[in-house]
C-alpha atoms as a PDB file:
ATOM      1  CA  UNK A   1      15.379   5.381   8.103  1.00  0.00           C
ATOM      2  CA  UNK A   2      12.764   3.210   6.075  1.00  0.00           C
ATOM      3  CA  UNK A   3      10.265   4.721   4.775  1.00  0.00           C
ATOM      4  CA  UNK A   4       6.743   4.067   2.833  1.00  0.00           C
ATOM      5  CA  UNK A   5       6.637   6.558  -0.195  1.00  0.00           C
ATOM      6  CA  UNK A   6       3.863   8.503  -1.026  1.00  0.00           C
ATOM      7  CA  UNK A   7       2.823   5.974  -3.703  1.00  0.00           C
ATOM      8  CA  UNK A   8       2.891   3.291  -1.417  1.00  0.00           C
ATOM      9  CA  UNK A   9       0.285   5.282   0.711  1.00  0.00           C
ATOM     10  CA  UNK A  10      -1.875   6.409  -1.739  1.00  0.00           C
ATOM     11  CA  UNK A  11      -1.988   2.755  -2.783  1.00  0.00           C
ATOM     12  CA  UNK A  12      -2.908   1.804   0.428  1.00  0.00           C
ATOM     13  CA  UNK A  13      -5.501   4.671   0.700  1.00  0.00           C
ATOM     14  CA  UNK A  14      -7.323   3.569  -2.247  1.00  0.00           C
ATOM     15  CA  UNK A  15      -7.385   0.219  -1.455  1.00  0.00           C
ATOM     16  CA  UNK A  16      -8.528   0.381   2.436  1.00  0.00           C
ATOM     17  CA  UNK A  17     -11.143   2.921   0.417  1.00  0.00           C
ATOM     18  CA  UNK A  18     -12.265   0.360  -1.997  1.00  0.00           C
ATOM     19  CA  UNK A  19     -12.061  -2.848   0.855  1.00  0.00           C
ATOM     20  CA  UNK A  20     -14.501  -1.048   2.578  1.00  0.00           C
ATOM     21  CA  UNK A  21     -17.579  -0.698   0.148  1.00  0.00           C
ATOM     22  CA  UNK A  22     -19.649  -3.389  -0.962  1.00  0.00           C
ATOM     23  CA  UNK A  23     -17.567  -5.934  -3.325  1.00  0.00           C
ATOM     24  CA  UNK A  24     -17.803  -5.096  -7.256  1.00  0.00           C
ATOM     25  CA  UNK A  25     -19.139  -1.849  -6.041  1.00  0.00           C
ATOM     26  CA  UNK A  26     -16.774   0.845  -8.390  1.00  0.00           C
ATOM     27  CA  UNK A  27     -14.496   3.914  -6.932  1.00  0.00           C
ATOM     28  CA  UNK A  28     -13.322   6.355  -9.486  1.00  0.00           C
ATOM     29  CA  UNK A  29     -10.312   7.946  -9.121  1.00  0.00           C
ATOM     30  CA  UNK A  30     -12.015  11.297  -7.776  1.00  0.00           C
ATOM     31  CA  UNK A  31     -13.979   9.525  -5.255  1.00  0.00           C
ATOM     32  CA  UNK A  32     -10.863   8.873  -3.509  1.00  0.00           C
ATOM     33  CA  UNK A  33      -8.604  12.134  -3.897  1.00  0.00           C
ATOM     34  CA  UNK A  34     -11.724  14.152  -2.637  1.00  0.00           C
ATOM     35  CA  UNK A  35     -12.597  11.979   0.433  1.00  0.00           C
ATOM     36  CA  UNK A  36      -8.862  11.872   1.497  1.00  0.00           C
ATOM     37  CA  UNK A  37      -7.293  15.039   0.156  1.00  0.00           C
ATOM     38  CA  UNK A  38      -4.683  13.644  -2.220  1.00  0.00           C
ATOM     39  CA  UNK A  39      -3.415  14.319  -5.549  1.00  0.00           C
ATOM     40  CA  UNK A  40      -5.327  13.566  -8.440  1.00  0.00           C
ATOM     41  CA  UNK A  41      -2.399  12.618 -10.833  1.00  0.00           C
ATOM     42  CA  UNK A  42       0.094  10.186  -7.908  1.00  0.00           C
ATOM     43  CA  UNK A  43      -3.698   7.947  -6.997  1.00  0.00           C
ATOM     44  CA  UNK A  44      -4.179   7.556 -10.918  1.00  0.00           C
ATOM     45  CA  UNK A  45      -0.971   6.529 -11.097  1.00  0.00           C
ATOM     46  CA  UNK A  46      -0.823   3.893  -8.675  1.00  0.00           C
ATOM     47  CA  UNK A  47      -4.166   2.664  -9.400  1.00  0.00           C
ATOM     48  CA  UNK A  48      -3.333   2.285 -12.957  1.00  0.00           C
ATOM     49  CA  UNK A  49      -0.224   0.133 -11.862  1.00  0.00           C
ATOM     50  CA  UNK A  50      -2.753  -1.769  -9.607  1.00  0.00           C
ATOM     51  CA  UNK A  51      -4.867  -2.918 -12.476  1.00  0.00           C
ATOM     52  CA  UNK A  52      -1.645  -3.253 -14.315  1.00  0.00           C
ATOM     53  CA  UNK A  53      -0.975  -5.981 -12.055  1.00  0.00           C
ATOM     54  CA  UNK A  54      -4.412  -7.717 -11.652  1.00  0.00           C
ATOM     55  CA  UNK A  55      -5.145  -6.175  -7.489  1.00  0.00           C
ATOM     56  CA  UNK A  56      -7.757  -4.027  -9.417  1.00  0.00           C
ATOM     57  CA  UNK A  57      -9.952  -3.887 -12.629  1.00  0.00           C
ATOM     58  CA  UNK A  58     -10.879  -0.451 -14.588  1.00  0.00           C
ATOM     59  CA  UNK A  59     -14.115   0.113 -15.462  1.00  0.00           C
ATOM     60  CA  UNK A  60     -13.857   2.785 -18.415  1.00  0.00           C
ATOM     61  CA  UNK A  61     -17.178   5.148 -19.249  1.00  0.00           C
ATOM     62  CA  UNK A  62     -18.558   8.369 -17.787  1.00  0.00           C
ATOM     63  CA  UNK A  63     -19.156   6.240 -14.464  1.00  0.00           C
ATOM     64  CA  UNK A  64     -16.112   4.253 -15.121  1.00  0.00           C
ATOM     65  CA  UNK A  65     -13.673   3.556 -11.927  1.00  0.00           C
ATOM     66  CA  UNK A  66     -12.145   0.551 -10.439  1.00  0.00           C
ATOM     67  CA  UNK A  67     -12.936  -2.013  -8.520  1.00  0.00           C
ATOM     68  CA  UNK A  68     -10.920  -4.859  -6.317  1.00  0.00           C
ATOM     69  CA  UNK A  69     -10.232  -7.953  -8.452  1.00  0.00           C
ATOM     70  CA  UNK A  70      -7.865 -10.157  -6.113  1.00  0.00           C
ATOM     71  CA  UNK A  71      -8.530 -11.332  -2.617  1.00  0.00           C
ATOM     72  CA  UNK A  72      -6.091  -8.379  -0.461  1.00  0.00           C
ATOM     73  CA  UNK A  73      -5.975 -11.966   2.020  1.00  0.00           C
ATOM     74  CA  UNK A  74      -3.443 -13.304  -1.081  1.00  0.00           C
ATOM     75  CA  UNK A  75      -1.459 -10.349  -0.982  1.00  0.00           C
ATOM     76  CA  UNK A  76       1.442  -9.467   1.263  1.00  0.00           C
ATOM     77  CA  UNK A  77       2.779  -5.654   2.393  1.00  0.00           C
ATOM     78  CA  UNK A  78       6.460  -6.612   0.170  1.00  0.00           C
ATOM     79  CA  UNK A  79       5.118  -8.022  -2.872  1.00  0.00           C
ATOM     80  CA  UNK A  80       2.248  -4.696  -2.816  1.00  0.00           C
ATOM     81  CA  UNK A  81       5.106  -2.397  -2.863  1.00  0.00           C
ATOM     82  CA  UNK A  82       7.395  -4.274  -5.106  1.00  0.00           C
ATOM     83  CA  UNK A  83       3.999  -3.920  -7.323  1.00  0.00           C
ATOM     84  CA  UNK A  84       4.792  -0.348  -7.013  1.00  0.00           C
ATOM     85  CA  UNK A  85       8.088   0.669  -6.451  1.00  0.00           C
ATOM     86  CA  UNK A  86      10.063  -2.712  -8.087  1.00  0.00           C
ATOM     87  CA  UNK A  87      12.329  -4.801  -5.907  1.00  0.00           C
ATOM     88  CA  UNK A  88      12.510  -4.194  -2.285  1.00  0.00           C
ATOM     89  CA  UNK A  89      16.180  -3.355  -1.022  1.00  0.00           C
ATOM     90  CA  UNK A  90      17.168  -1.724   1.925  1.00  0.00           C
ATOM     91  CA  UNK A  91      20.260  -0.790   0.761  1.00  0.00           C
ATOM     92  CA  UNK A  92      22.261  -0.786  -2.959  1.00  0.00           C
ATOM     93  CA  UNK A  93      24.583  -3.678  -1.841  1.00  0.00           C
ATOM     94  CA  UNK A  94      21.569  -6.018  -1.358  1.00  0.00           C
ATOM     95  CA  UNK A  95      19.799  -5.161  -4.760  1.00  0.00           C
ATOM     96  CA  UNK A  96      19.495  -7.329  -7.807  1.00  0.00           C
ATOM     97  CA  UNK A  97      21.505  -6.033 -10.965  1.00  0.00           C
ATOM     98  CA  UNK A  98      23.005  -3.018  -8.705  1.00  0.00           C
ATOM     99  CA  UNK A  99      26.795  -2.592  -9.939  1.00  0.00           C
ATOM    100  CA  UNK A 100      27.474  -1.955  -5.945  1.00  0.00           C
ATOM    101  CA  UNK A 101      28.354   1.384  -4.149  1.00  0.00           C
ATOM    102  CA  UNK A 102      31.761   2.667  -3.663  1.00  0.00           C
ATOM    103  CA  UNK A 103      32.840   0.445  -1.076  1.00  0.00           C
ATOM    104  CA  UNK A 104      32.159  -2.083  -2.940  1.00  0.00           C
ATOM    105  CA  UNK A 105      35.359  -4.893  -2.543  1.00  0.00           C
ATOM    106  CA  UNK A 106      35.989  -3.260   0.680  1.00  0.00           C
ATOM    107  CA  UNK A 107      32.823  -2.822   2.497  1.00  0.00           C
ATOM    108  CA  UNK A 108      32.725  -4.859   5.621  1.00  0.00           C
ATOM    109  CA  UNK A 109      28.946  -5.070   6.238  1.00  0.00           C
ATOM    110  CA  UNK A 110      27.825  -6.998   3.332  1.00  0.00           C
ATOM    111  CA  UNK A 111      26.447  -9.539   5.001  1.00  0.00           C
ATOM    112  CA  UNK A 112      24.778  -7.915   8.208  1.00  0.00           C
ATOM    113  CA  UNK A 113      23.074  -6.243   5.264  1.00  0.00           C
ATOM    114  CA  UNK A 114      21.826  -9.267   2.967  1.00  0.00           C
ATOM    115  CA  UNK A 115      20.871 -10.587   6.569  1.00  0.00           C
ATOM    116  CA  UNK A 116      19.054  -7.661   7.128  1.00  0.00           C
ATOM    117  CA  UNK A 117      17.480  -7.701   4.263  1.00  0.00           C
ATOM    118  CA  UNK A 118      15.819 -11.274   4.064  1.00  0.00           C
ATOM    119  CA  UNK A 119      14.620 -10.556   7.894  1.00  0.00           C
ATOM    120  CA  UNK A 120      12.898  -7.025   7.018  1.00  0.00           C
ATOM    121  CA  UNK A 121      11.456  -9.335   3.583  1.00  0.00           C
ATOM    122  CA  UNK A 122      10.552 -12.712   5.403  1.00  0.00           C
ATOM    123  CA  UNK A 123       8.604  -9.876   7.888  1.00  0.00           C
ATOM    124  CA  UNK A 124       7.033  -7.914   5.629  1.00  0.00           C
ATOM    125  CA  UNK A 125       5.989 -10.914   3.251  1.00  0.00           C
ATOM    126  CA  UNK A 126       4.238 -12.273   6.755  1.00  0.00           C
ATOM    127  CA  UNK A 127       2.006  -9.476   6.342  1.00  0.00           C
ATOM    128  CA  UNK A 128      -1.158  -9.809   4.357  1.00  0.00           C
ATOM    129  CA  UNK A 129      -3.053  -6.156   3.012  1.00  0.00           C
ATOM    130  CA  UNK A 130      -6.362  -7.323   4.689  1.00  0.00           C
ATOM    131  CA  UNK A 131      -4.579  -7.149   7.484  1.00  0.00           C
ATOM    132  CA  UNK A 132      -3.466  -3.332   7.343  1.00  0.00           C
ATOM    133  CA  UNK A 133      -6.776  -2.419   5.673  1.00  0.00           C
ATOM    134  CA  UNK A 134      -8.987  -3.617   8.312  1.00  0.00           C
ATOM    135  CA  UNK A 135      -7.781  -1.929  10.860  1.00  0.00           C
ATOM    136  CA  UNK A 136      -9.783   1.461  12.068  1.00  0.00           C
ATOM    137  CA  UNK A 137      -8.474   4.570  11.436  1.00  0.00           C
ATOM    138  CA  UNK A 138      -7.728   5.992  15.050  1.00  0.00           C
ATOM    139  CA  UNK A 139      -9.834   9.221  14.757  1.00  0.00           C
ATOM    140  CA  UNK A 140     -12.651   6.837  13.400  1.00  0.00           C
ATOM    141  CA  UNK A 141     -12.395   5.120  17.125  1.00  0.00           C
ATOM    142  CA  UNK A 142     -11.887   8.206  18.917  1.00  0.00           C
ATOM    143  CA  UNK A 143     -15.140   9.260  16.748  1.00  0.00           C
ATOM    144  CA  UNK A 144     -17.203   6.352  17.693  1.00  0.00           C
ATOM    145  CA  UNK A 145     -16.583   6.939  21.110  1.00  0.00           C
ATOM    146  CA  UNK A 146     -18.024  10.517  21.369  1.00  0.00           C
ATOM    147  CA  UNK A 147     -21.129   9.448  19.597  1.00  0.00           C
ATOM    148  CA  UNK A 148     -21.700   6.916  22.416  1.00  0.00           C
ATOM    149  CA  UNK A 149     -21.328   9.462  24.943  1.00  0.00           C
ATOM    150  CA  UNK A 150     -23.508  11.954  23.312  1.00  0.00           C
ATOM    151  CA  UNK A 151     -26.174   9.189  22.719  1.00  0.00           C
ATOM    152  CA  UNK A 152     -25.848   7.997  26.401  1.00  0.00           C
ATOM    153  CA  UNK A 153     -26.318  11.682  27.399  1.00  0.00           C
ATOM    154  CA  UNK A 154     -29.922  12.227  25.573  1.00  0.00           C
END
C-alpha cells in the first residue's frame, strides 16, 4: 500500500521541530535525533538534501545547525518528497524514463494507473507542509488535558 519512507518522516520530524522554535533560531542535527529518538546518520541526510534544495540553510561552526529558509506555506507534501525521494510514482508504468514492467504492451490498466496517479499528485500537491506541521501531536493534546485536570484539582 503507499507508504511514507523513513526519510520522508524524519524530514518531516525535523521540520515540524524547527517550525516550532522561534524563526532564525538554529537546530543542529543532534538536537533533533535526541528529542525524537532517531538515527543520527538518515536526519543528516535528509537535512543535508533540505538545504540542498533551499527549505533549509546550514549554519557550520561548533554551534553550527540549520535553520528554515523558505516559507513551509510555499511548499506542498509531493514536491517535499520528490525533494527527497525524486519523482513521485505510484507504480513503474506511470514513471518518467521507466523502460516499463513486464506487462508492458499487454498490460490492461495503464490508464486507471496514469489516472491514478495525477489524482493521488493533484491531492497531495493541495497540501501545503504548514499544514501537516501545525498540527499537535496527539499525546501533546492528551498531555494538555491532564495538566488542566491536575491544575483544576489544586
Amino acid at each position: 500500500m503507499l507508504k511514507v519512507n523513513r526519510k520522508v518522516e524524519y524530514g518531516l520530524v525535523a521540520l515540524k521541530h524547527m517550525h516550532s522554535k522561534p524563526r532564525g533560531d538554529l537546530t543542529s542535527v543532534r538536537e533533533i535525533c535526541e528529542t525524537y529518538g532517531t538515527p543520527f546518520d538518515p536526519v543528516a541526510h535528509v537535512l543535508r538534501i533540505l538545504n540542498s534544495q533551499g527549505v533549509v540553510k546550514s549554519e557550520q561552526g561548533a554551534h553550527g545547525g540549520y535553520r528554515l529558509a523558505s516559507d513551509l506555506r510555499e511548499i506542498d507534501f509531493a514536491r517535499f518528497v520528490e525533494m527527497i525521494e525524486g519523482q513521485l510514482a505510484f507504480c513503474d508504468c506511470v514513471r518518467e524514463g521507466h523502460l516499463g514492467c513486464s506487462l508492458q504492451g499487454s498490460c490492461n490498466i495503464v490508464q486507471p494507473m496514469n489516472m491514478l496517479n495525477r489524482k493521488l499528485l493533484t491531492f497531495l500537491r493541495s497540501i501545503k507542509l504548514v499544514e501537516l506541521l501545525e498540527q499537535p501531536a496527539p499525546w501533546a493534546e492528551a498531555r494538555e488535558q491532564v495538566a488542566i485536570v491536575a491544575s483544576a484539582g489544586q
